[in-house]
C-alpha atoms as a PDB file:
ATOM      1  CA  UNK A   1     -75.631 -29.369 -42.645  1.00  0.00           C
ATOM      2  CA  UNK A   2     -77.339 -26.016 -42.718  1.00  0.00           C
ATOM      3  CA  UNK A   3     -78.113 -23.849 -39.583  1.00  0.00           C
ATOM      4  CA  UNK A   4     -80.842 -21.778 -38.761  1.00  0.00           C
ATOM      5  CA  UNK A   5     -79.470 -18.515 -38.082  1.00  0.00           C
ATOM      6  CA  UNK A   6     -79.955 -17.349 -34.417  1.00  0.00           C
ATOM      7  CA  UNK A   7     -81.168 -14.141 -33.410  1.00  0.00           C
ATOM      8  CA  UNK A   8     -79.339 -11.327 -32.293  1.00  0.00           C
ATOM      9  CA  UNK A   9     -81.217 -12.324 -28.153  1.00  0.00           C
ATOM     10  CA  UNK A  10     -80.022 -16.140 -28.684  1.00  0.00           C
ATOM     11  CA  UNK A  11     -76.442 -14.487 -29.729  1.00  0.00           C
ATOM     12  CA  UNK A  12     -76.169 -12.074 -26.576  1.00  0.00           C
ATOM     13  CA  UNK A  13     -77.644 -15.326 -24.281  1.00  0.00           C
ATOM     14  CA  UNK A  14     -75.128 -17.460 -25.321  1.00  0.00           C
ATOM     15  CA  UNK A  15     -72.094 -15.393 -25.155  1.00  0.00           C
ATOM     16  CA  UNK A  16     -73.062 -14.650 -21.624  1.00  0.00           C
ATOM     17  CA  UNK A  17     -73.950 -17.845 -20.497  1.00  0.00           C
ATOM     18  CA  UNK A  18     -70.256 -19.201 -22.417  1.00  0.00           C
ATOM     19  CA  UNK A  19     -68.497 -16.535 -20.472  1.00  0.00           C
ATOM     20  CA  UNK A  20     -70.441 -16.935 -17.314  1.00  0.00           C
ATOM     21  CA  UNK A  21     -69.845 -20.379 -16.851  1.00  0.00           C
ATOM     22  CA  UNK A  22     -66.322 -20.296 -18.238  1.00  0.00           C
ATOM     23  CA  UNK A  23     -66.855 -22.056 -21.580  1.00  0.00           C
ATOM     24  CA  UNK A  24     -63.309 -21.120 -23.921  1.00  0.00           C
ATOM     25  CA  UNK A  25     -65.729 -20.227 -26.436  1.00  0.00           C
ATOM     26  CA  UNK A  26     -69.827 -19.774 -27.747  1.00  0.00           C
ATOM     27  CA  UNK A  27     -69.134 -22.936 -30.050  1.00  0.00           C
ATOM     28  CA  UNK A  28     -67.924 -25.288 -26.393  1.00  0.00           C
ATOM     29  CA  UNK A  29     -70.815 -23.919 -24.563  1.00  0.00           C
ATOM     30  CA  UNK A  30     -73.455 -24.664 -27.755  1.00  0.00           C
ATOM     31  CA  UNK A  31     -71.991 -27.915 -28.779  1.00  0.00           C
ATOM     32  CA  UNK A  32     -72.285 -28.841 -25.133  1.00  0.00           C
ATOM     33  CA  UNK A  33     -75.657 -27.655 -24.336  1.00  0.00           C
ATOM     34  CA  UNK A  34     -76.685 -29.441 -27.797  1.00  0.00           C
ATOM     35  CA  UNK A  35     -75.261 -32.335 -25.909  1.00  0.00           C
ATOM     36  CA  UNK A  36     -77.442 -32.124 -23.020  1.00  0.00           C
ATOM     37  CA  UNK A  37     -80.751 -31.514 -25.349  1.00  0.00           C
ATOM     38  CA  UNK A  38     -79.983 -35.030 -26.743  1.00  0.00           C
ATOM     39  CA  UNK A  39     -79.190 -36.678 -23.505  1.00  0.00           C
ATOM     40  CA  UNK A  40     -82.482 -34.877 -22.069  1.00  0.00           C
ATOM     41  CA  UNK A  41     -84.752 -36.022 -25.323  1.00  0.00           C
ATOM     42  CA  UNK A  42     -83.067 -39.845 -24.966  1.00  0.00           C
ATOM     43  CA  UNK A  43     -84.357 -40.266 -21.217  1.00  0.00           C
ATOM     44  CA  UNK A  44     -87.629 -38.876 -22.165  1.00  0.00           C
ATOM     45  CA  UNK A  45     -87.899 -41.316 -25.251  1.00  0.00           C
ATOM     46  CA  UNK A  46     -86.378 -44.141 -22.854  1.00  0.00           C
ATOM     47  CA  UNK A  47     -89.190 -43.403 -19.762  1.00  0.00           C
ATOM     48  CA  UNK A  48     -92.235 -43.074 -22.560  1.00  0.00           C
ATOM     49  CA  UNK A  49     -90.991 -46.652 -24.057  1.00  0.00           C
ATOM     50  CA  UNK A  50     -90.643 -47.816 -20.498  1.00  0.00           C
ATOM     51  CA  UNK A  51     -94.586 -46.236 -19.762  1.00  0.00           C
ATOM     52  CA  UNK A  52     -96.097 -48.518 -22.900  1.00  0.00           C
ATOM     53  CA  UNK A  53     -93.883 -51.643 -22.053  1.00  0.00           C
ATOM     54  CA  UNK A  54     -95.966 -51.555 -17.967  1.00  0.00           C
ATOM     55  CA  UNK A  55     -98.797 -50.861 -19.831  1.00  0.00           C
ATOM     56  CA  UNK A  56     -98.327 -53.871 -22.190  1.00  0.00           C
ATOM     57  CA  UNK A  57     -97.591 -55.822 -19.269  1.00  0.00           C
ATOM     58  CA  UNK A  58    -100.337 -54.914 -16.928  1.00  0.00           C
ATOM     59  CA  UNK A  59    -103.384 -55.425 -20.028  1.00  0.00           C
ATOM     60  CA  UNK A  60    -101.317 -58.945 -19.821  1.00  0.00           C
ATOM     61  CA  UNK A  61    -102.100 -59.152 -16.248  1.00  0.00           C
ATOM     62  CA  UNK A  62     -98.516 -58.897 -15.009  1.00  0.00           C
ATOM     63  CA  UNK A  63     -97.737 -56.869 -12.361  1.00  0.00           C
ATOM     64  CA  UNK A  64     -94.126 -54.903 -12.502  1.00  0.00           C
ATOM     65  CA  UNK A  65     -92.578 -56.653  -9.678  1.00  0.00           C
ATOM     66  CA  UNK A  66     -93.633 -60.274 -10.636  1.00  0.00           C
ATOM     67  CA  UNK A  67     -92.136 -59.526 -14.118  1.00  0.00           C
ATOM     68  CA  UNK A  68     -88.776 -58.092 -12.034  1.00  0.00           C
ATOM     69  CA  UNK A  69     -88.661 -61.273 -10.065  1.00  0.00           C
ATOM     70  CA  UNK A  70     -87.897 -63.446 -13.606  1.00  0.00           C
ATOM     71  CA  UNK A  71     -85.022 -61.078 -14.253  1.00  0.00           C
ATOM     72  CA  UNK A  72     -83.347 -61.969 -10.294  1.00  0.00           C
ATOM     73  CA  UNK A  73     -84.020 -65.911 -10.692  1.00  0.00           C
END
């Protein structure tokens, strides 16, 4: 996979930041924070498919905690 090089600001950020925090290296701290980005852009896509599924339901005329109460019995 190819990589967009980084400039020479995103360079000096991220070998302070490694260092700061006490990451053993610039490639720890980025793979982590890469990590995070995903984990951050997951909950977003899981909350905006949980937004159109109450939508869905209250067009249908279901209210959220009638369709929770299915789930308990």
């Amino acid at each position: 996979m190819s990589m967009k090089t980084l400039s020479s600001k995103t360079e000096k950020d991220i070998a302070e930041m490694a260092e700061e925090f006490g990451f053993s290296s610039k490639n720890e701290f980025i793979s982590q924070a890469i990590k995070e980005k995903i984990l951050e852009l997951k909950k977003m896509k899981f909350f905006a498919i949980s937004e159109r599924i109450r939508k869905g339901l209250l067009k249908k005329g279901i209210k959220p905690k009638e369709f929770l109460k299915e789930f308990k019995s």
